[in-house]
Protein backbone atom coordinates (compact mmCIF):
# COMPACT_ATOMS: atom_id res chain seq x y z
CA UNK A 1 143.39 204.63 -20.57
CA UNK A 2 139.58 206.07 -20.49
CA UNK A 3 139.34 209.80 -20.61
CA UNK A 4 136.25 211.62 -19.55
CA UNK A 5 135.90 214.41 -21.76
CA UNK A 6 132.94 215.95 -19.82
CA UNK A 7 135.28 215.90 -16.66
CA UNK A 8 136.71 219.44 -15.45
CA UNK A 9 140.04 220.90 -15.39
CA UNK A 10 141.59 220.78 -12.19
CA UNK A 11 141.30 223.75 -10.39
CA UNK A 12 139.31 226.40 -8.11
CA UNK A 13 136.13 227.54 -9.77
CA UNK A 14 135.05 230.46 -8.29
CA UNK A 15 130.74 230.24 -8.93
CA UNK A 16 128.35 232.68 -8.44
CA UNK A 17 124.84 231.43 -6.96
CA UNK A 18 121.45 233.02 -6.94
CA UNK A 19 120.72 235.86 -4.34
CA UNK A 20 117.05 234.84 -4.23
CA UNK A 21 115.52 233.79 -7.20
CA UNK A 22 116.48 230.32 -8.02
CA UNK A 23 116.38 231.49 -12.12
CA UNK A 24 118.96 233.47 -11.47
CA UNK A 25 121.85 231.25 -12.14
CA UNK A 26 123.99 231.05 -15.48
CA UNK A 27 123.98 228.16 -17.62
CA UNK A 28 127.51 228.16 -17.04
CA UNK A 29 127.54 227.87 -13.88
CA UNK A 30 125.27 224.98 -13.87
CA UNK A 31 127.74 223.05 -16.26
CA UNK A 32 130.70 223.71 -13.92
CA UNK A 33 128.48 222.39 -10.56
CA UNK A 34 127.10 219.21 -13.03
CA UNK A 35 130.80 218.68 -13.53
CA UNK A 36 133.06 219.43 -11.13
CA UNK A 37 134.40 216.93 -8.15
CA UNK A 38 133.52 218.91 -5.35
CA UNK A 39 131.50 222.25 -4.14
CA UNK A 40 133.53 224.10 -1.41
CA UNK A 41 130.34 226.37 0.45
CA UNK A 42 130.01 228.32 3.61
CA UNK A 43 126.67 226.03 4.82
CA UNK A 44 126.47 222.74 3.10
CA UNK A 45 122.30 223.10 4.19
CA UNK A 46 121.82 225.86 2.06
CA UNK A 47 124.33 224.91 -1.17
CA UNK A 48 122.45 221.29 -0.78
CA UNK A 49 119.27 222.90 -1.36
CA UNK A 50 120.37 224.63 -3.84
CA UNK A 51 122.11 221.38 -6.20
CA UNK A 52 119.51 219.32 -4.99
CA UNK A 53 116.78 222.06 -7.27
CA UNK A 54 119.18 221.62 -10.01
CA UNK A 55 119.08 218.24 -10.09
CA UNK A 56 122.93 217.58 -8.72
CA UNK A 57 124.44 215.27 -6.58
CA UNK A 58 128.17 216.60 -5.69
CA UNK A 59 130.70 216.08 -2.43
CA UNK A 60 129.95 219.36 -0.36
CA UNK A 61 133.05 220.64 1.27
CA UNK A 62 132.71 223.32 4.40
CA UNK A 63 134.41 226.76 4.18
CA UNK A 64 133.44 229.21 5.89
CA UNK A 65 135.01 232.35 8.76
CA UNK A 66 135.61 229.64 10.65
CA UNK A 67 137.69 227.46 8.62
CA UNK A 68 141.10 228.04 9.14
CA UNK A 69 144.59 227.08 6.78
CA UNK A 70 144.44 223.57 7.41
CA UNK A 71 141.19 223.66 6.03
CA UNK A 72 142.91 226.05 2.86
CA UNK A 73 145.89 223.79 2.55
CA UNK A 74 143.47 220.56 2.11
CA UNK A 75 141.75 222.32 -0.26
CA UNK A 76 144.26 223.62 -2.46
CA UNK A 77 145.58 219.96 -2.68
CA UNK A 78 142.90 218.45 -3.96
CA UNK A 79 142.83 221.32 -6.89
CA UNK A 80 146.18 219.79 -8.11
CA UNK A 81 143.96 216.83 -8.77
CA UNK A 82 140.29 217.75 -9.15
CA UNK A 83 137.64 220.16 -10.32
CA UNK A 84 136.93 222.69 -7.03
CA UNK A 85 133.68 224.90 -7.49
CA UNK A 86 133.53 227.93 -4.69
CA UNK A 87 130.90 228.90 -3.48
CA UNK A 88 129.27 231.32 -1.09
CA UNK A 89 125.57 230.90 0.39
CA UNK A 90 124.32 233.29 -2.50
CA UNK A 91 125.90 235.61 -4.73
CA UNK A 92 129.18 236.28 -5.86
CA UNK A 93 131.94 234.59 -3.48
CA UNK A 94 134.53 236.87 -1.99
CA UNK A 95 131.96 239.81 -1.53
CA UNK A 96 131.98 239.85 2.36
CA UNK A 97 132.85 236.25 2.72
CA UNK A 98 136.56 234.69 3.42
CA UNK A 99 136.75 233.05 0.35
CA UNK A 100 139.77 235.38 -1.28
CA UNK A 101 142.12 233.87 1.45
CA UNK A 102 141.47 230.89 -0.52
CA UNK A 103 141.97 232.21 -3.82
CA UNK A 104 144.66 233.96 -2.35
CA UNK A 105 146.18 230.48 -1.33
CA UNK A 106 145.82 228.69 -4.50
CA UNK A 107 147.27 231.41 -7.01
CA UNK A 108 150.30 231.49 -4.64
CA UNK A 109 150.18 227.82 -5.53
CA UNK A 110 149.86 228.33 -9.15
CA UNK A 111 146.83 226.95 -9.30
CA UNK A 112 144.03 227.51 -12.09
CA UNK A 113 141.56 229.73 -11.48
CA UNK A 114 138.44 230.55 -12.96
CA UNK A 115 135.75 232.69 -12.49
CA UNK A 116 131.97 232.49 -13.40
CA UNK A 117 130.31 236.31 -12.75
CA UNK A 118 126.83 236.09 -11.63
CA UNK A 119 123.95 237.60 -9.43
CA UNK A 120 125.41 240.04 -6.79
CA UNK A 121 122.93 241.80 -4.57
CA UNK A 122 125.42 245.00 -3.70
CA UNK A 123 125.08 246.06 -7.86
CA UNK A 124 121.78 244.42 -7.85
CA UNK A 125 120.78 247.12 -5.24
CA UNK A 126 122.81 250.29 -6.98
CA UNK A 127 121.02 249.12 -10.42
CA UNK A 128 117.30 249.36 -8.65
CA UNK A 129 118.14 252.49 -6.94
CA UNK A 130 118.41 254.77 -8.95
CA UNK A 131 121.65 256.17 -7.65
CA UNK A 132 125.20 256.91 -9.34
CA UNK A 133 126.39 254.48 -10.76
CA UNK A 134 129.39 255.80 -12.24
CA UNK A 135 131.61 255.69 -8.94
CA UNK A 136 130.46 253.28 -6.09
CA UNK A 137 132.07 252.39 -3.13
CA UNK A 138 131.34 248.88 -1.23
CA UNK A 139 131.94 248.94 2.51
CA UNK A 140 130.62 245.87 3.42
CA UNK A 141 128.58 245.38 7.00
CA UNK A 142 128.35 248.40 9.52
CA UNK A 143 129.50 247.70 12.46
CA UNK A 144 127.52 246.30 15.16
CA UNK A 145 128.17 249.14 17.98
CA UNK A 146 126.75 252.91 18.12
CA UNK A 147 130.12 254.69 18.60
CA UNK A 148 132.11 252.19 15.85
CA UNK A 149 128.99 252.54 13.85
CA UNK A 150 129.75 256.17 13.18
CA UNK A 151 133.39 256.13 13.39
CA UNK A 152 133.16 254.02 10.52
CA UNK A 153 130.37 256.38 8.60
CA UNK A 154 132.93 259.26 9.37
CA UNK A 155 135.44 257.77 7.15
CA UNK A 156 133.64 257.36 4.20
CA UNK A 157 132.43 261.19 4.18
CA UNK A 158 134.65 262.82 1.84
CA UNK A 159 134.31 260.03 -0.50
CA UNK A 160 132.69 260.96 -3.97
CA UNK A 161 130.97 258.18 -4.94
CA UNK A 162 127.78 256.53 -3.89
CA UNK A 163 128.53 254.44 -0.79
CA UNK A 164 126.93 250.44 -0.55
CA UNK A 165 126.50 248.58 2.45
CA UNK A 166 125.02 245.28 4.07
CA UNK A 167 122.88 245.12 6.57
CA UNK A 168 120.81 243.07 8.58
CA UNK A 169 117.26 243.47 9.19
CA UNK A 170 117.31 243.48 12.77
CA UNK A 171 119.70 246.47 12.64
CA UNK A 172 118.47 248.70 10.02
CA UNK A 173 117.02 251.19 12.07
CA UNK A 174 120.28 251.65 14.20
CA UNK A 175 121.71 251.67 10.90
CA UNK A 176 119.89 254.18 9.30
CA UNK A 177 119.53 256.57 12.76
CA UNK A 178 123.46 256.48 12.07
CA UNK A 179 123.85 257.45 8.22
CA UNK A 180 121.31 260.05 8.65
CA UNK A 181 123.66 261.50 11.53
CA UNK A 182 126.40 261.36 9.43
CA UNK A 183 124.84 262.30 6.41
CA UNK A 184 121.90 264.40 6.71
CA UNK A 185 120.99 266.14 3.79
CA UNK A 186 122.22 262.96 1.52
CA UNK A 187 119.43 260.60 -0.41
CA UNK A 188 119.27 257.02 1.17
CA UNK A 189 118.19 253.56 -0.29
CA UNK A 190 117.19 250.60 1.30
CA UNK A 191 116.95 247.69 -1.45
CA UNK A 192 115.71 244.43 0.61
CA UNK A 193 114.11 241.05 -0.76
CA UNK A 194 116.11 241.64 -4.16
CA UNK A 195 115.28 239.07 -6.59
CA UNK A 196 112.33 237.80 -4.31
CA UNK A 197 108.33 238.23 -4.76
CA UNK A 198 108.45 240.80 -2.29
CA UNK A 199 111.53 243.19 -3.34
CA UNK A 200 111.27 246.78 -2.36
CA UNK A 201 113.39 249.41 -2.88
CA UNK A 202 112.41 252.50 -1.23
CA UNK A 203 114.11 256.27 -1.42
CA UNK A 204 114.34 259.52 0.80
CA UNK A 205 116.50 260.84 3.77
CA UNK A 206 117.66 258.15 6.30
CA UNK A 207 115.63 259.91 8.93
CA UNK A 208 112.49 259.25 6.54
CA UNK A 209 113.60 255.13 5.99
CA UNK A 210 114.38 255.32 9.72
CA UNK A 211 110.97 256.44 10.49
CA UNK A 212 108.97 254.04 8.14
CA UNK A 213 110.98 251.07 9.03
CA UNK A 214 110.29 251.46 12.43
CA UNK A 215 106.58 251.29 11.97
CA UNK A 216 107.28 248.55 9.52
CA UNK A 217 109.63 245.97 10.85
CA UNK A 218 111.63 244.63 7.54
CA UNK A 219 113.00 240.72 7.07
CA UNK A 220 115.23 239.61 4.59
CA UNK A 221 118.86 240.39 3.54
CA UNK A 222 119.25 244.64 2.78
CA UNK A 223 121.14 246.67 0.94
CA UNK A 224 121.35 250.17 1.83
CA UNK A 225 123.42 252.70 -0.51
CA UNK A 226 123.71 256.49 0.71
CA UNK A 227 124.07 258.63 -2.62
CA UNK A 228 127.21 260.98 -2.81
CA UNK A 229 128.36 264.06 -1.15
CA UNK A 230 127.10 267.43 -2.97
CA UNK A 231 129.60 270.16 -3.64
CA UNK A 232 128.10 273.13 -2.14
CA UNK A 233 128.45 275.86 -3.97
CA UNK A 234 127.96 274.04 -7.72
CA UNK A 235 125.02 272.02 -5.32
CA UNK A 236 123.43 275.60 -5.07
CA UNK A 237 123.36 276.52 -8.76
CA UNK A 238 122.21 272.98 -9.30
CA UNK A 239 119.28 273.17 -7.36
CA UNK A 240 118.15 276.64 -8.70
CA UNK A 241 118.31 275.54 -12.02
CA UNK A 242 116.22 272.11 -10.88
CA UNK A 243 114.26 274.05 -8.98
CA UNK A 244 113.18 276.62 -11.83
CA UNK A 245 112.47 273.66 -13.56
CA UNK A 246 110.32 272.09 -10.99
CA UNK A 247 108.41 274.89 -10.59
CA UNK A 248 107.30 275.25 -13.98
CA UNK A 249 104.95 272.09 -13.39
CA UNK A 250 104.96 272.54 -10.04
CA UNK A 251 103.94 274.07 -6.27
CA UNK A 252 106.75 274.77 -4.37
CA UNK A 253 106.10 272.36 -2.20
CA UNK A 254 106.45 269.43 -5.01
CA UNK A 255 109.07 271.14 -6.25
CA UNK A 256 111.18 271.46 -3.48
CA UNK A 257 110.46 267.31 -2.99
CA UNK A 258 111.09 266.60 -6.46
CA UNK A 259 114.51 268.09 -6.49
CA UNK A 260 115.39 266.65 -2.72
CA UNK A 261 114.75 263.33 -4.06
CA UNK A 262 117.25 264.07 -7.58
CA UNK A 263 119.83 265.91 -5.18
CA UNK A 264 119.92 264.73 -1.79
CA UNK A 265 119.29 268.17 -1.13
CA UNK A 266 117.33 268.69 2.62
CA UNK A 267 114.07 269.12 1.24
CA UNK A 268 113.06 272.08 3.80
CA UNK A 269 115.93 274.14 2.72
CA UNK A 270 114.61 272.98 -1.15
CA UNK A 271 111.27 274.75 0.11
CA UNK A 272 112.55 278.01 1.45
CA UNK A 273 114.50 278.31 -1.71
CA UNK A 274 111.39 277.69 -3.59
CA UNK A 275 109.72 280.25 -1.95
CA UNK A 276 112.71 282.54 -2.69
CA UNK A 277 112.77 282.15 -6.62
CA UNK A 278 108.95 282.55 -6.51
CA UNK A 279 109.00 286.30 -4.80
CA UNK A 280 107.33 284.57 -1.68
């Protein structure tokens, strides 16, 4: 009997792919797609691309929201047998994508499972922002519709954590007309083109991203993170004592800005406060 030693366990292999940059894959992960049987992907276009750049040739198998558990069952066979690498069209799988019914599937199957961690754009955009860190709270994409839109803001206001979201570029205007209804005096991030030559991430109130991105039309994936509720009346002592600060170095004006941006805070009421602690 001939035994391939470079041949995989059978199993699902859950692989994370680049979010933009095409570096941005593990070594790891490389090994696993070189040797595995078969790549299970949500658009065999895009994963081809991808193994084709990496110099591998591999059986791509479709799953996507449309696949359905005939689709799971197949798949979950063929792991009693061979080597299955997951993937999604870039990033982690499972974040937004159907892949944990499949997971789901094959440990109810007893199935191996392994997981290779790798780019991510949702931490990708809380690391560039600037925002906490130490609590974070992924919602996934905002609803398409005004009125669900907000519903779904609504329940996320008492949270205390900074809140992520995807978004498409088409809609981030909508999107960010919404948070800054529902959360007005909070600080607002919109990290787009992560990974790419042109990545932004820019800060302020949503009514500020609002206004700039409807004189400036974005493209590419986006992730927008809203920073977390302030407790009002440890918010006020806060922002006296960063205000103080502030004013030290600078005009009220600056001052007030400077601390909106650290805070959240709504930067006119920063001002007035300014004003305040300066006799004005």
């Amino acid at each position: 009997m001939i035994v391939d030693h470079d041949a995989l366990s059978p199993g699902l292999y859950i692989v994370a792919t680049p979010i933009g940059n095409l570096g941005d894959i593990t070594v790891r992960a490389v090994d696993v797609l070189k040797r595995c049987d078969g790549i299970a992907c949500e658009d065999t276009r895009v994963t081809g691309r991808l193994i084709r750049h990496l110099g591998i040739g591999k059986p791509l198998w479709r799953y996507n929201d449309h696949s359905g558990e005939q689709d799971r069952a197949r798949l979950v066979e063929t792991m009693r047998e061979q080597a299955v690498a997951l993937v999604s069209d870039a990033g982690t799988p499972l974040v937004s994508d159907p892949g944990y019914r499949l997971v789901r599937d094959a440990r109810e199957a007893g199935i191996p499972i392994t997981t290779l961690p790798g780019a991510c754009a949702a931490i990708a955009g809380l690391t560039v922002s600037g925002m906490p860190s130490d609590r974070f709270f992924f919602a996934g994409f905002l609803p398409g519709k005004q009125k669900a839109r907000r519903d779904f803001l609504d329940r996320f206001a008492t949270i205390d954590a900074t809140l992520i979201f995807h978004e498409t570029a088409p809609r981030l205007t909508k999107a960010l007309t919404a948070i800054g209804e529902a959360f007005p005096d909070r600080t607002v991030a919109v990290a787009r083109e992560l990974t790419k030559l042109h990545e932004e991430c820019r800060t302020g109130t949503a009514a500020e991203m609002a206004d700039h991105y409807a004189n400036h039309p974005p493209k590419g994936e986006i992730i927008l993170l809203v920073s977390p509720p302030v407790d009002k009346a440890a918010g006020k002592l806060d922002a006296d004592a960063l205000l103080l600060d502030a004013l030290a170095e600078f005009k009220p004006s600056k001052a007030a800005g400077q601390v909106a941006k650290a805070t959240g805070l709504d930067r006119r009421v920063l001002y007035a406060r300014a004003l305040e602690l300066r006799g004005e």
